[in-house]
N, C-alpha and C. Protein backbone atom coordinates (compact mmCIF):
# COMPACT_ATOMS: atom_id res chain seq x y z
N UNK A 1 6.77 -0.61 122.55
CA UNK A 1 6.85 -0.37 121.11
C UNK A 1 8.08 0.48 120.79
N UNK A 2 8.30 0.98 119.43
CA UNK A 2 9.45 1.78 119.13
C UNK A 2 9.24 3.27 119.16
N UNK A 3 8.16 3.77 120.16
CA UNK A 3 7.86 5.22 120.37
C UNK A 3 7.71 5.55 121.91
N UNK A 4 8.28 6.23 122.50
CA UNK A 4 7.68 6.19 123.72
C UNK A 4 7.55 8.17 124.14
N UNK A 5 6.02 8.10 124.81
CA UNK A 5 5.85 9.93 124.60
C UNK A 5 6.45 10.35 126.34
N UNK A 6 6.36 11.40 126.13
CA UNK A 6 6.68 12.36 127.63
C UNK A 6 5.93 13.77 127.34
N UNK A 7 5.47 14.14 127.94
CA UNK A 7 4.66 15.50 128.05
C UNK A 7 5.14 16.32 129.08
N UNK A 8 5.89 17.82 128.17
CA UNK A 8 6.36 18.71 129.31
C UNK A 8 6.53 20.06 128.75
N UNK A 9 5.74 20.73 129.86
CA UNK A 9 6.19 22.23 129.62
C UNK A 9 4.85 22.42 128.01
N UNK A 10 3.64 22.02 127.69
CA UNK A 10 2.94 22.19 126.43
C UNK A 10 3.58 21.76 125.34
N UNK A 11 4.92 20.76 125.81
CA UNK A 11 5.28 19.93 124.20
C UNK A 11 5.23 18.30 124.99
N UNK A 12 4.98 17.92 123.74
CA UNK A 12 4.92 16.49 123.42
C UNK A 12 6.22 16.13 123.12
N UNK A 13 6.89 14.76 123.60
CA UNK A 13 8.23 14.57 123.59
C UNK A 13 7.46 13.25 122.32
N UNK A 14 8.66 13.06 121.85
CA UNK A 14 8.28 11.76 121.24
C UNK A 14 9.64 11.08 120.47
N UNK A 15 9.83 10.23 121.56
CA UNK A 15 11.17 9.53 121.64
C UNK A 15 11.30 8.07 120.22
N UNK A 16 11.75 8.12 119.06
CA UNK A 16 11.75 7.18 118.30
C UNK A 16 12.41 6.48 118.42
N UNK A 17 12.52 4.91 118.48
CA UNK A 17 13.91 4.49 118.40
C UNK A 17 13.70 2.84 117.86
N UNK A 18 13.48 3.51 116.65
CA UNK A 18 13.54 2.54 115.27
C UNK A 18 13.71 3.36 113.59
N UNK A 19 14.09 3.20 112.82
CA UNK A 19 14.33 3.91 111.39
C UNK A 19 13.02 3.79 111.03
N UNK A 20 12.74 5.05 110.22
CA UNK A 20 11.66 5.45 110.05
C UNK A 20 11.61 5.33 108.44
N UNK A 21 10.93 4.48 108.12
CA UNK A 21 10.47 4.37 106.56
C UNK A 21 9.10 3.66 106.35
N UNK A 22 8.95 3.25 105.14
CA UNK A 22 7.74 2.95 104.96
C UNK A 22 6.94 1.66 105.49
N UNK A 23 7.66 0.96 106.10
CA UNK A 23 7.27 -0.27 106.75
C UNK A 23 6.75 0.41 108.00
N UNK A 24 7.46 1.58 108.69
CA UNK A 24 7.07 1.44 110.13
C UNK A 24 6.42 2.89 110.34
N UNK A 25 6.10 4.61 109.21
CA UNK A 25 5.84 5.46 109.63
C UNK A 25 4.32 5.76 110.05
N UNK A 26 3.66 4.98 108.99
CA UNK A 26 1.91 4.56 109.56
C UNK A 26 2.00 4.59 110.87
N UNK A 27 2.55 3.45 111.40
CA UNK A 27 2.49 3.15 113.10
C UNK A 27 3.01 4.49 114.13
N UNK A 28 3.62 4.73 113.44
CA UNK A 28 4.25 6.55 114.22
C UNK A 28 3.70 7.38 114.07
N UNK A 29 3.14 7.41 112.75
CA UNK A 29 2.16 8.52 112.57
C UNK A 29 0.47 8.53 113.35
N UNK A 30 0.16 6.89 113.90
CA UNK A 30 -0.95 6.99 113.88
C UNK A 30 -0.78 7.07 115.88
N UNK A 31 0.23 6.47 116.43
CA UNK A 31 0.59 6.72 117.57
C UNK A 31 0.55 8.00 118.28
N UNK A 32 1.38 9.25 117.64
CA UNK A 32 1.78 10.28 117.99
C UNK A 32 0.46 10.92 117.49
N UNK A 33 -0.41 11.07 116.48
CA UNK A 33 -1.68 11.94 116.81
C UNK A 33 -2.70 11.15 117.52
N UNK A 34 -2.80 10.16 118.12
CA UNK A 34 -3.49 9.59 119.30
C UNK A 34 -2.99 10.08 120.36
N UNK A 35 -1.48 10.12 120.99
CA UNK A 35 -0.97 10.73 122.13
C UNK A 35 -1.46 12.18 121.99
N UNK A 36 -0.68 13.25 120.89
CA UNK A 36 -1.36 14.50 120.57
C UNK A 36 -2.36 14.62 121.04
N UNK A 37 -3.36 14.37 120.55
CA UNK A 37 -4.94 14.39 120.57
C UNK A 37 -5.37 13.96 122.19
N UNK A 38 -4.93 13.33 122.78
CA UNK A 38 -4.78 13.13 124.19
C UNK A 38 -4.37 14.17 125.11
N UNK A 39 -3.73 14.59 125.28
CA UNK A 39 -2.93 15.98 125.71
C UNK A 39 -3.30 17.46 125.24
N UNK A 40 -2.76 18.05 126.21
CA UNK A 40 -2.61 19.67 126.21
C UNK A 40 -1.88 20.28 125.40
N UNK A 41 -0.95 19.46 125.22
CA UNK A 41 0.29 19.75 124.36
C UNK A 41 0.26 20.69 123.04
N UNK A 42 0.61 21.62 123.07
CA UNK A 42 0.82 22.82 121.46
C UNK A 42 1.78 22.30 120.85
N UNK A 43 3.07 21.87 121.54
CA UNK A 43 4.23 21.60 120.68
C UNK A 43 4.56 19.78 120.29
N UNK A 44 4.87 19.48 119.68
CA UNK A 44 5.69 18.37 119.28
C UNK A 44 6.89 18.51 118.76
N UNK A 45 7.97 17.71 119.90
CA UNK A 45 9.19 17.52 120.32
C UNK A 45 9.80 16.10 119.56
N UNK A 46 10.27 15.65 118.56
CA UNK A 46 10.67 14.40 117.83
C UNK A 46 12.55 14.25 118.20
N UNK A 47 12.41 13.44 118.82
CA UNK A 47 13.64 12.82 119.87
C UNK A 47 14.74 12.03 118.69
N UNK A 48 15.29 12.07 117.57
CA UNK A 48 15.82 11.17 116.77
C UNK A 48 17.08 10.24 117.25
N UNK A 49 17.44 10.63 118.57
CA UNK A 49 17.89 9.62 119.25
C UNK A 49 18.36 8.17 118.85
N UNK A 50 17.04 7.49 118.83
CA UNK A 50 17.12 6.01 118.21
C UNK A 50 17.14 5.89 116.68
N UNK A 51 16.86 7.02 115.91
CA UNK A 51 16.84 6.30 114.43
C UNK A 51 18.16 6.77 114.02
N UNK A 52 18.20 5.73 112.97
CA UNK A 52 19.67 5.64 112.15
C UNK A 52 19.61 5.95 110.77
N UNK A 53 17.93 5.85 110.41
CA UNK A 53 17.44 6.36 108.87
C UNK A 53 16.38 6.47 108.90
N UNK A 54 16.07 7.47 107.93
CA UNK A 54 14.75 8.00 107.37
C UNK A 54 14.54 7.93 106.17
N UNK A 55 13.75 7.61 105.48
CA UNK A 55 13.28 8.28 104.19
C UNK A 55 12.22 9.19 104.01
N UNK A 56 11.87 9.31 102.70
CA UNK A 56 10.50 10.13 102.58
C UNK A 56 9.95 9.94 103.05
N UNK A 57 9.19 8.70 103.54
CA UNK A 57 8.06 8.66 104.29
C UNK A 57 7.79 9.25 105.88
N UNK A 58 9.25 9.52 106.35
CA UNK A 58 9.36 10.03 107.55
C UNK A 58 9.58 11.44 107.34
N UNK A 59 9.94 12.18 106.12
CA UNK A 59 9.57 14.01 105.79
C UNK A 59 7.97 13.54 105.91
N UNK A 60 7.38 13.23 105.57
CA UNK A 60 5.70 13.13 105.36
C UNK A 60 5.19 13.48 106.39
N UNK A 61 5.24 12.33 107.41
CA UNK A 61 4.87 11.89 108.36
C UNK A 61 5.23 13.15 109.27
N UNK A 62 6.79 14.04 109.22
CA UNK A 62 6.85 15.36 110.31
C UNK A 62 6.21 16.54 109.86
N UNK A 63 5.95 15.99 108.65
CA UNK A 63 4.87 17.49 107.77
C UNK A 63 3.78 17.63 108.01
N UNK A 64 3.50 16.51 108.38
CA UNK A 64 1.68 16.06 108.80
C UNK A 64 1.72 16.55 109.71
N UNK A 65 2.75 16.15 110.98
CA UNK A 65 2.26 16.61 112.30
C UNK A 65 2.62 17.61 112.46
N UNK A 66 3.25 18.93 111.89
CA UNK A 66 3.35 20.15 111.46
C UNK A 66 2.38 21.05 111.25
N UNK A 67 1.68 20.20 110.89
CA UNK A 67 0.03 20.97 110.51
C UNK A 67 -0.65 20.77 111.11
N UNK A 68 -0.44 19.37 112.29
CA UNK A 68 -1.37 18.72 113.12
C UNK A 68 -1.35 20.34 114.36
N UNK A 69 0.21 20.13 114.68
CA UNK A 69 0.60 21.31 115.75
C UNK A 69 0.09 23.07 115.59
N UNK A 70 0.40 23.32 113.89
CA UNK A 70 0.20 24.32 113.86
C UNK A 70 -1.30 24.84 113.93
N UNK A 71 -2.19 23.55 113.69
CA UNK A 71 -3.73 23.83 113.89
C UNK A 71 -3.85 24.41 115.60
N UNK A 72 -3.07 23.60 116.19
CA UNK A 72 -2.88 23.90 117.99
C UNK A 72 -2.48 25.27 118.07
N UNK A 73 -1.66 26.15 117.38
CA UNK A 73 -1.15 26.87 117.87
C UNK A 73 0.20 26.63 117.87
N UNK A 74 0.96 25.52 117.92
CA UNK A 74 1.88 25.17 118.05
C UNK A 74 2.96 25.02 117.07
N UNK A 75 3.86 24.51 117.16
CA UNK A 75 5.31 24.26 116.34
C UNK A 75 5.75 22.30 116.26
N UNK A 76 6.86 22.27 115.61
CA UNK A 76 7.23 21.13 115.80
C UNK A 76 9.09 21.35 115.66
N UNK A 77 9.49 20.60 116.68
CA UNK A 77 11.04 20.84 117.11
C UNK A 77 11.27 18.98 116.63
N UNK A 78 13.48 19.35 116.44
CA UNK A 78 13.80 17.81 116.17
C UNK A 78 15.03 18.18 116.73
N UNK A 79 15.07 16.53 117.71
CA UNK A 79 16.37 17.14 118.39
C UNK A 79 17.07 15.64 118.38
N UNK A 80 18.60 15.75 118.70
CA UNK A 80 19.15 14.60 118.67
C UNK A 80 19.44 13.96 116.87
N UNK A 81 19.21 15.20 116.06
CA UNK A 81 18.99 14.22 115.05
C UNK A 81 21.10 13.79 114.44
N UNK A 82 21.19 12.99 113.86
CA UNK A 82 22.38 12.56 113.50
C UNK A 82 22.98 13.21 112.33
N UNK A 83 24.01 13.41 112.03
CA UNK A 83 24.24 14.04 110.77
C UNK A 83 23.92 13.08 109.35
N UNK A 84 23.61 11.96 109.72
CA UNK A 84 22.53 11.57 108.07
C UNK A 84 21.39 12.08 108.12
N UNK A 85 20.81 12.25 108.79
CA UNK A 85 19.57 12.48 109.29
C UNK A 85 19.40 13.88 108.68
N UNK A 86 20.53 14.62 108.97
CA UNK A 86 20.82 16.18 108.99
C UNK A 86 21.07 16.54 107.69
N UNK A 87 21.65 15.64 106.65
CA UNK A 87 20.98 16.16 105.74
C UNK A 87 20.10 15.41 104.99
N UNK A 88 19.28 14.82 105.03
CA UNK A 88 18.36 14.82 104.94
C UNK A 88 17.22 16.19 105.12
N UNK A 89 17.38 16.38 106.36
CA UNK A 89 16.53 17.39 106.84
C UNK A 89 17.13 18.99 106.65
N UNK A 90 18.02 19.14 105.52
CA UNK A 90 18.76 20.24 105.05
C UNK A 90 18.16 20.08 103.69
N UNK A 91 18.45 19.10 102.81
CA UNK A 91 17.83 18.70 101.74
C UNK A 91 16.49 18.81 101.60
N UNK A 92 15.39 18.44 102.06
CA UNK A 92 14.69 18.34 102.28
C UNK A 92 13.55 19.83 102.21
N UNK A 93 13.92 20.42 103.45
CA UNK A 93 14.10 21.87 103.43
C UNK A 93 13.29 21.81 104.55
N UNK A 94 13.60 20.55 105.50
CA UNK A 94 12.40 20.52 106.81
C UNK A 94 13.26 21.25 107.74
N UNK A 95 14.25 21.33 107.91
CA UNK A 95 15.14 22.78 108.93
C UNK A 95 14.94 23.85 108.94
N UNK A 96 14.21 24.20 107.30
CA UNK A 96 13.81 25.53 107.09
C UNK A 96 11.94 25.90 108.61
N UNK A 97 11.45 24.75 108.58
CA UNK A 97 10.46 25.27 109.10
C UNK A 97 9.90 24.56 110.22
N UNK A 98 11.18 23.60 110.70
CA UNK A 98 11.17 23.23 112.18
C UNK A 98 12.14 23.50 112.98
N UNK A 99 11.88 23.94 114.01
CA UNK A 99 13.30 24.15 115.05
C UNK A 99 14.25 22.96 115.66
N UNK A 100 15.53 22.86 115.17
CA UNK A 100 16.12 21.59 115.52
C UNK A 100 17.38 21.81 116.51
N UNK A 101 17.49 21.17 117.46
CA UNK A 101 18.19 21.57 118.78
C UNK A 101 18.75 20.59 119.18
N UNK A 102 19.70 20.26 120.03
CA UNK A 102 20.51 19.29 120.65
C UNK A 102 19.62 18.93 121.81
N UNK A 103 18.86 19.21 122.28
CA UNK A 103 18.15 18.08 123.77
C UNK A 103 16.94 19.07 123.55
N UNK A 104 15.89 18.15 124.71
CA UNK A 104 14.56 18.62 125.00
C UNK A 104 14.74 20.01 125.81
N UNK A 105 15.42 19.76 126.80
CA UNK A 105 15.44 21.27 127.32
C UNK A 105 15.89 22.42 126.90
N UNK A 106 16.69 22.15 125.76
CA UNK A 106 17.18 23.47 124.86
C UNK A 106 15.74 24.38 124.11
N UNK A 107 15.11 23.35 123.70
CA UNK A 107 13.21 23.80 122.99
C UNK A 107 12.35 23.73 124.37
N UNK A 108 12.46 23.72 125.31
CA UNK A 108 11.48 23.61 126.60
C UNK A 108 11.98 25.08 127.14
N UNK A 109 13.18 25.10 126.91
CA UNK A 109 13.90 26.64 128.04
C UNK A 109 13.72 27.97 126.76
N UNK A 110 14.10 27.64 125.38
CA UNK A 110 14.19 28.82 124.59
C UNK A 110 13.10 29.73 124.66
């Protein structure tokens, strides 16, 4: 599929690599709290790697699992994201209250 997870260190990796809008964030959203909910995991790690766009429906969808994490104890990190992406997620004001980093091990080591 266009998600694939990794579990390390109490975060959830979650590698996207398809654009995230309203045709496809249901399926991501309903994926990643099935993996979540599976696991040990406190944190969720969102890999933007593969996407090339987002819309609203993909702020939604990292807000949800924001709350999913913070019920855990946890946080939610975004890494790899592109500079459209970036602002977006400046605009938005989702930078304000997720940690966004250049690779997994930069949020695995901090």
């Amino acid at each position: 599929m266009n998600t694939v997870f990794n579990e390390q260190n109490n975060n959830l990796i979650v590698k996207i690599n398809c654009d995230i809008d309203h045709h496809t964030v249901e399926d991501i959203r309903m994926r990643v709290e099935r993996e979540f909910s599976r696991t040990a995991a406190k944190n969720i790690i969102f890999d933007f790697a593969g996407v090339e766009f987002m819309d609203s429906s993909g702020i939604g969808m990292i807000l949800g699992r924001y709350k999913t994490a913070e019920r855990r104890g946890g946080k939610v990190f975004a890494i790899n994201i592109i500079p459209s992406l970036n602002k977006i997620f400046e605009m938005s004001g989702l930078k304000k209250i997720i940690g966004c980093f250049d690779s997994a091990e930069e949020v695995v080591n901090r």
